[in-house]
N, C-alpha and C. Protein backbone atom coordinates (compact mmCIF):
# COMPACT_ATOMS: atom_id res chain seq x y z
N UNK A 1 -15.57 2.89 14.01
CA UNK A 1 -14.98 1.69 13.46
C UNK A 1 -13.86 2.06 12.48
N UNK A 2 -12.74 1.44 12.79
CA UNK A 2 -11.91 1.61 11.74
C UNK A 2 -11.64 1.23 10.27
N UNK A 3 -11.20 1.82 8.94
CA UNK A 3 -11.58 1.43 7.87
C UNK A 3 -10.71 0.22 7.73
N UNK A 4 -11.29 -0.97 6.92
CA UNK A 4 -10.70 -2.12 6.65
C UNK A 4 -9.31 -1.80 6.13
N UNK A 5 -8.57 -2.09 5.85
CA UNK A 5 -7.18 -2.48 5.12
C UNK A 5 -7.54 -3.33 3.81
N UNK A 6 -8.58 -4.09 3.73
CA UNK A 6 -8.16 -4.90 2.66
C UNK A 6 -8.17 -4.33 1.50
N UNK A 7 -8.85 -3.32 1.13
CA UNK A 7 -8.67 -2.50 -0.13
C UNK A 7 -7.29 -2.01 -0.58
N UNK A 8 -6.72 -1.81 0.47
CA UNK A 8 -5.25 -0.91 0.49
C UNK A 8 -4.30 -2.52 -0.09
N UNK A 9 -4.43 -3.39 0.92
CA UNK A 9 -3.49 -4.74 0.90
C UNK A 9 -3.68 -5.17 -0.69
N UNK A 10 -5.36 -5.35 -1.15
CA UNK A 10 -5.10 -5.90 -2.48
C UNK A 10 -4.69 -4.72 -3.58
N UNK A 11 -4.71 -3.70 -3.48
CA UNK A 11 -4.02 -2.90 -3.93
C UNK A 11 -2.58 -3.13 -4.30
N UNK A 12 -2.02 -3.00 -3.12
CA UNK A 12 -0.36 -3.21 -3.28
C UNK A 12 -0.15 -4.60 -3.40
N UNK A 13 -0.75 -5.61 -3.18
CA UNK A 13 -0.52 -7.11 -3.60
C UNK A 13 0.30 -6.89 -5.14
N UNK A 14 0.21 -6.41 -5.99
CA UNK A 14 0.55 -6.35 -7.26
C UNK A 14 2.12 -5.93 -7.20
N UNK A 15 3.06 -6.52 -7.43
CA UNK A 15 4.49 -5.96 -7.44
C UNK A 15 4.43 -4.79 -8.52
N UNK A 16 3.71 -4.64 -9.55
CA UNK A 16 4.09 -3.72 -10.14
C UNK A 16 3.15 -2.60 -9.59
N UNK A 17 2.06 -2.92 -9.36
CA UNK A 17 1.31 -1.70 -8.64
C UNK A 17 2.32 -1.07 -7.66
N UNK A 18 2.66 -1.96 -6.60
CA UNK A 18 3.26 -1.41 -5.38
C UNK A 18 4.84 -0.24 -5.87
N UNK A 19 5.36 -1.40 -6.85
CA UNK A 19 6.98 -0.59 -7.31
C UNK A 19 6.11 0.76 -7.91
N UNK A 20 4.58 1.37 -8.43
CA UNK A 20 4.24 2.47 -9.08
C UNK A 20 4.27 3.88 -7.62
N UNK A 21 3.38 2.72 -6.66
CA UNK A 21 3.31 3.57 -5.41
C UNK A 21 4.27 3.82 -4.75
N UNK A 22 5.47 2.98 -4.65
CA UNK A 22 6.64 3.67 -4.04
C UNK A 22 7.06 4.76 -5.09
N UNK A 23 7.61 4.61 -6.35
CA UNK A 23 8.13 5.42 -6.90
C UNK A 23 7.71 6.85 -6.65
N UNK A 24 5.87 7.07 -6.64
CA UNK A 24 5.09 8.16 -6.61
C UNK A 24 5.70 8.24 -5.20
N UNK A 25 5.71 8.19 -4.32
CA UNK A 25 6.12 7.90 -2.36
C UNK A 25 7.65 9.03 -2.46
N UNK A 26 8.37 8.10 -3.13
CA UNK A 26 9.72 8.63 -3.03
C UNK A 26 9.95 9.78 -3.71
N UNK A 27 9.65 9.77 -5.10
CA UNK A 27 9.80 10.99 -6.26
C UNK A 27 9.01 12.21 -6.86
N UNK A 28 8.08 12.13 -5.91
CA UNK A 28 6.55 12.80 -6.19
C UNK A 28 5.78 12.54 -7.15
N UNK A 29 5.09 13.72 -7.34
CA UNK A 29 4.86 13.59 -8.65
C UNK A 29 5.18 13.32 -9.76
N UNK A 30 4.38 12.70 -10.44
CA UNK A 30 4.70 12.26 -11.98
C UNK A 30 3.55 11.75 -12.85
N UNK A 31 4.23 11.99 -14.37
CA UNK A 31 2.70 11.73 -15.23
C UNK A 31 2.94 10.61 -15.51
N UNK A 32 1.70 10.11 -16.13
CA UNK A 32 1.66 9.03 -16.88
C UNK A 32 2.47 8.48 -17.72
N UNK A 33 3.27 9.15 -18.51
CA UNK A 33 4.04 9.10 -19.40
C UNK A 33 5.47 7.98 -18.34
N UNK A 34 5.77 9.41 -17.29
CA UNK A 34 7.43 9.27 -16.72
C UNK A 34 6.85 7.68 -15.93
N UNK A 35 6.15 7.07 -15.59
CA UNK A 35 5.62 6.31 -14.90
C UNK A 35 5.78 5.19 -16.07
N UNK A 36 5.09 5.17 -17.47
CA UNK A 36 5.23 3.95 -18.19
C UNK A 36 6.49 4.37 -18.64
N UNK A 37 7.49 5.10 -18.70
CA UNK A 37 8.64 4.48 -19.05
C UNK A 37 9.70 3.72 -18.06
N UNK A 38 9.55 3.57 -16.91
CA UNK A 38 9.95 3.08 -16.23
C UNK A 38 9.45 1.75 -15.41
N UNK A 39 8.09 1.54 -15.67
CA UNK A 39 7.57 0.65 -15.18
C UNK A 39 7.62 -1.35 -16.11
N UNK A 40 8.25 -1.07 -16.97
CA UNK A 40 8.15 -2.28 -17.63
C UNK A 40 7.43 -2.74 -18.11
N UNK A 41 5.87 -2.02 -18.67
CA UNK A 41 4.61 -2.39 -19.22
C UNK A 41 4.10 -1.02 -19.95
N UNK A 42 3.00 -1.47 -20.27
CA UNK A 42 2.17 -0.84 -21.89
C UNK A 42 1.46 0.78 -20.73
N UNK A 43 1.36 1.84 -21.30
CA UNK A 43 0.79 2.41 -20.63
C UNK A 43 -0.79 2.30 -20.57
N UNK A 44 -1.72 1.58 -21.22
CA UNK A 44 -3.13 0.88 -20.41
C UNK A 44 -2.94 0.17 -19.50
N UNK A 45 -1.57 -0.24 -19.22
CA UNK A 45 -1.26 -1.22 -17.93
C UNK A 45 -1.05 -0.29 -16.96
N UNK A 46 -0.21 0.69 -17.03
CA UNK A 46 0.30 1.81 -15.87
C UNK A 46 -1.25 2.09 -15.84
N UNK A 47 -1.85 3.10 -16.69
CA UNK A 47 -3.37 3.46 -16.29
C UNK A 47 -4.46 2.45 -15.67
N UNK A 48 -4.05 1.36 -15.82
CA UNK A 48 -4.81 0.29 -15.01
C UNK A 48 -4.79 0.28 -13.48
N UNK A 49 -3.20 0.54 -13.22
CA UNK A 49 -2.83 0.42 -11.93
C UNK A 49 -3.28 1.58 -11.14
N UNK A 50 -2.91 2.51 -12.13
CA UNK A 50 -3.23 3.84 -11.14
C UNK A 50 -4.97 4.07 -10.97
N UNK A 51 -5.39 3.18 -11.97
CA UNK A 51 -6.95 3.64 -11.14
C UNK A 51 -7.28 2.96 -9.86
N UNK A 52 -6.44 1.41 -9.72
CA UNK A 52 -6.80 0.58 -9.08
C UNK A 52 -5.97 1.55 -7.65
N UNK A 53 -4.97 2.19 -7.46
CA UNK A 53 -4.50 3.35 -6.53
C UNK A 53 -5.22 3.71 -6.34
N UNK A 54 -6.13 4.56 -7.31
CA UNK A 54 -7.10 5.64 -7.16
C UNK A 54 -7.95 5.12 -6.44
N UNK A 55 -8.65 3.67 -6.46
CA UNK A 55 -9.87 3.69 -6.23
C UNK A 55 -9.59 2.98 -4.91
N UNK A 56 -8.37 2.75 -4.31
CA UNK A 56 -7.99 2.32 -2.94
C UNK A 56 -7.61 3.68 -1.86
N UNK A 57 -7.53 4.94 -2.68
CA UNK A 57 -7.00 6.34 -1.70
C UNK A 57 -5.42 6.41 -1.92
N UNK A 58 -4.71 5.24 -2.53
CA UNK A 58 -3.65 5.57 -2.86
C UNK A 58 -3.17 6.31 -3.40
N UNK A 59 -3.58 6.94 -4.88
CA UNK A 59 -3.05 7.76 -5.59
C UNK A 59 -3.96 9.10 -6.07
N UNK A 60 -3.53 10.10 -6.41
CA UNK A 60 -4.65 10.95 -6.62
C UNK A 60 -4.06 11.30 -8.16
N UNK A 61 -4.91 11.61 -9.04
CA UNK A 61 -5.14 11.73 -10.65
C UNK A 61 -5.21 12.98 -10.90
N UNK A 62 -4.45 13.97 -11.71
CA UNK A 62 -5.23 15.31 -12.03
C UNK A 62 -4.18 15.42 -13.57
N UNK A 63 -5.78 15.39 -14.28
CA UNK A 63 -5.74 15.76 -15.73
C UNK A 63 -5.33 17.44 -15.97
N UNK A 64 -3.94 17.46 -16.81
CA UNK A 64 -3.63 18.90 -17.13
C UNK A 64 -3.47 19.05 -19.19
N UNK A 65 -4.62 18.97 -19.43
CA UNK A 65 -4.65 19.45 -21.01
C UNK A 65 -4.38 17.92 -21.10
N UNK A 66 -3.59 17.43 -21.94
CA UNK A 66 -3.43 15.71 -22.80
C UNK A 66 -2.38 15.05 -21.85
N UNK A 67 -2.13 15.92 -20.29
CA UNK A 67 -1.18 15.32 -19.70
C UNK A 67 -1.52 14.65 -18.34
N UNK A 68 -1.33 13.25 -17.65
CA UNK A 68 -2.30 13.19 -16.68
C UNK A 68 -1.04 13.16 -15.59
N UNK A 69 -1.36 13.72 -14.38
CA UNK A 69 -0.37 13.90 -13.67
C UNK A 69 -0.88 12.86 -11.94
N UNK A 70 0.04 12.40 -11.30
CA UNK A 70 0.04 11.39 -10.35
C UNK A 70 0.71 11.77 -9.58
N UNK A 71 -0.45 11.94 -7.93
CA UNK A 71 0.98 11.62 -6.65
C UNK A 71 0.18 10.96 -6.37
N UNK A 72 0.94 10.09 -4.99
CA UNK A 72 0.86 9.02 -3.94
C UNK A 72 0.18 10.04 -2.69
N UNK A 73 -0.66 9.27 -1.88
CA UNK A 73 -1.61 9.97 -0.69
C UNK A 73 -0.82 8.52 0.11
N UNK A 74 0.29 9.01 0.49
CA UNK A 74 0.28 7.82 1.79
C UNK A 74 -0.26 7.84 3.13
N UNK A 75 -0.80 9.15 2.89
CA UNK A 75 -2.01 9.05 4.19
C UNK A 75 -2.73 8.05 4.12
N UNK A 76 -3.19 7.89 3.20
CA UNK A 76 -4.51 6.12 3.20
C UNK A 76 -3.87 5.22 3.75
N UNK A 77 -2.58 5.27 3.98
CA UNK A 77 -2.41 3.64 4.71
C UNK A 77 -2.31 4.14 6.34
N UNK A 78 -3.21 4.57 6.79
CA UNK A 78 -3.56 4.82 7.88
C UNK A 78 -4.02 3.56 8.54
N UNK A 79 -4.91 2.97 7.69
CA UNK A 79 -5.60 1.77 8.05
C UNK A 79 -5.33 0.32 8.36
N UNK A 80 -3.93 0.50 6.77
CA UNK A 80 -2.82 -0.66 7.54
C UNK A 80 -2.25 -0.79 8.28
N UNK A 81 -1.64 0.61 8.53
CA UNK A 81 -1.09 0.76 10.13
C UNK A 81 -1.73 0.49 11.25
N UNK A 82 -2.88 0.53 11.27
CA UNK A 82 -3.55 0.28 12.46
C UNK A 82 -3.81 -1.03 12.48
N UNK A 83 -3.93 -1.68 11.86
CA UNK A 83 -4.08 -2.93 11.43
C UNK A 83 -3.02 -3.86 11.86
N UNK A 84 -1.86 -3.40 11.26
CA UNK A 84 -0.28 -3.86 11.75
C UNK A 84 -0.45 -3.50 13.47
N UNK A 85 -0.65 -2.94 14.04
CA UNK A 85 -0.86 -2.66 15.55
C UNK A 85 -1.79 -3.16 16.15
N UNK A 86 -2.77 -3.26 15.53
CA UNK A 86 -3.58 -4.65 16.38
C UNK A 86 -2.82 -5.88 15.92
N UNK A 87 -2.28 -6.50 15.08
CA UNK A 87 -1.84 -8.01 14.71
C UNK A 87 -0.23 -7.94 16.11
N UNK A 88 0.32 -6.86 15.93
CA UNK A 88 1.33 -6.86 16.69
C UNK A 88 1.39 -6.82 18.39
N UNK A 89 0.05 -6.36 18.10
CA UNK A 89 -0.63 -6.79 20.37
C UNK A 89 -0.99 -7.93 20.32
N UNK A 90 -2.01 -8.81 19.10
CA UNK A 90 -2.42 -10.08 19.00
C UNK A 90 -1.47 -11.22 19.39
N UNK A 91 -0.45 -11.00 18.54
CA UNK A 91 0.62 -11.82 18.19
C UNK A 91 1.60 -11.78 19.55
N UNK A 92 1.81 -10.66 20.14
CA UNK A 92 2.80 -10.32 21.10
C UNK A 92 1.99 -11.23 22.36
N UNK A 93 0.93 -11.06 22.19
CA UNK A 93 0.58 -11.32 23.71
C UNK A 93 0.47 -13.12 23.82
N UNK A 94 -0.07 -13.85 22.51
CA UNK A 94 -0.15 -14.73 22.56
C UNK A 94 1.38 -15.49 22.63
N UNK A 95 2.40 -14.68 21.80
CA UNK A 95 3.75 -15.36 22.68
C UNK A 95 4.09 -15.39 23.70
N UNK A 96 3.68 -14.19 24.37
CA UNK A 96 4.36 -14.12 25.91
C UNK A 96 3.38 -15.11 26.73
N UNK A 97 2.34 -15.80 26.31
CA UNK A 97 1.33 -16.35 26.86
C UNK A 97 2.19 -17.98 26.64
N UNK A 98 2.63 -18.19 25.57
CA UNK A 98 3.64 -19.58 25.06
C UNK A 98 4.86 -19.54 25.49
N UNK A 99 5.43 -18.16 25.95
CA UNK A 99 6.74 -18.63 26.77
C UNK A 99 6.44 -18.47 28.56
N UNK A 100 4.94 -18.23 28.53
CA UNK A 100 4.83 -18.46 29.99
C UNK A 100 4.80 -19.72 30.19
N UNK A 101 3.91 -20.83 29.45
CA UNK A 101 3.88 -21.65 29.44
C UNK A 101 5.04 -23.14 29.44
N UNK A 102 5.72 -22.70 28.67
CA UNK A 102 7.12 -23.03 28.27
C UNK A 102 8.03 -22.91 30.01
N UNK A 103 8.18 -22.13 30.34
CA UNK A 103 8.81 -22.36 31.63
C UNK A 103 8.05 -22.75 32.16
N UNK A 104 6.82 -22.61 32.78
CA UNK A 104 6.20 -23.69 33.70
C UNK A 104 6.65 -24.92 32.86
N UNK A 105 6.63 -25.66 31.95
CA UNK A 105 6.90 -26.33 31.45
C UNK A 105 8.21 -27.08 32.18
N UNK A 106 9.37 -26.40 32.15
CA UNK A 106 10.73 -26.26 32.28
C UNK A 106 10.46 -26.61 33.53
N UNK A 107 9.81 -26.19 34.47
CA UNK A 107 10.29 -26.52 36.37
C UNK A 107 10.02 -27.67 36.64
């Protein structure tokens, strides 16, 4: 059975969560610090987000002395992807099923 998505989806639901996970995506690593200065909020807010990463497979955490350091695992969205690929056979087939219809319609 494949793993749900919804953990991952309400995860990134958060615009600022998601703008944390791209940044980690695009720029690698980074601490806590380089993360709340760029993010537009308090750093208990950045540390909020990143646990809520953490605890979806998004992000991985590693404490170095008083410094906490962050990358992105975009492997975990394995699940959305698959997810997006079943909705996209769902969806596909039931149109081609409404424009079959549609020309019979038409004759």
């Amino acid at each position: 059975m494949t793993p749900s998505p919804e953990p991952l989806l309400r995860a990134l639901a958060d615009p600022t969560r998601r703008a944390i996970f791209e940044a980690l995506c695009r720029e690698g690593e980074q601490t806590v610090g380089a993360l709340t200065a760029r993010a537009g909020v308090s750093q208990p807010a950045v540390s909020k987000h990143l646990a809520v990463l953490r605890e979806a497979g998004l992000a991985e955490l590693r404490a170095e002395g008083r410094v906490t350091r962050c990358r992105a695992r975009p492997e975990a969205l394995a699940p959305l992807l698959d997810w997006t690929s079943d909705m996209i056979g769902f969806w596909q087939a039931r149109l081609d099923a409404l424009d079959d219809l549609l020309n019979r319609m038409d004759q």
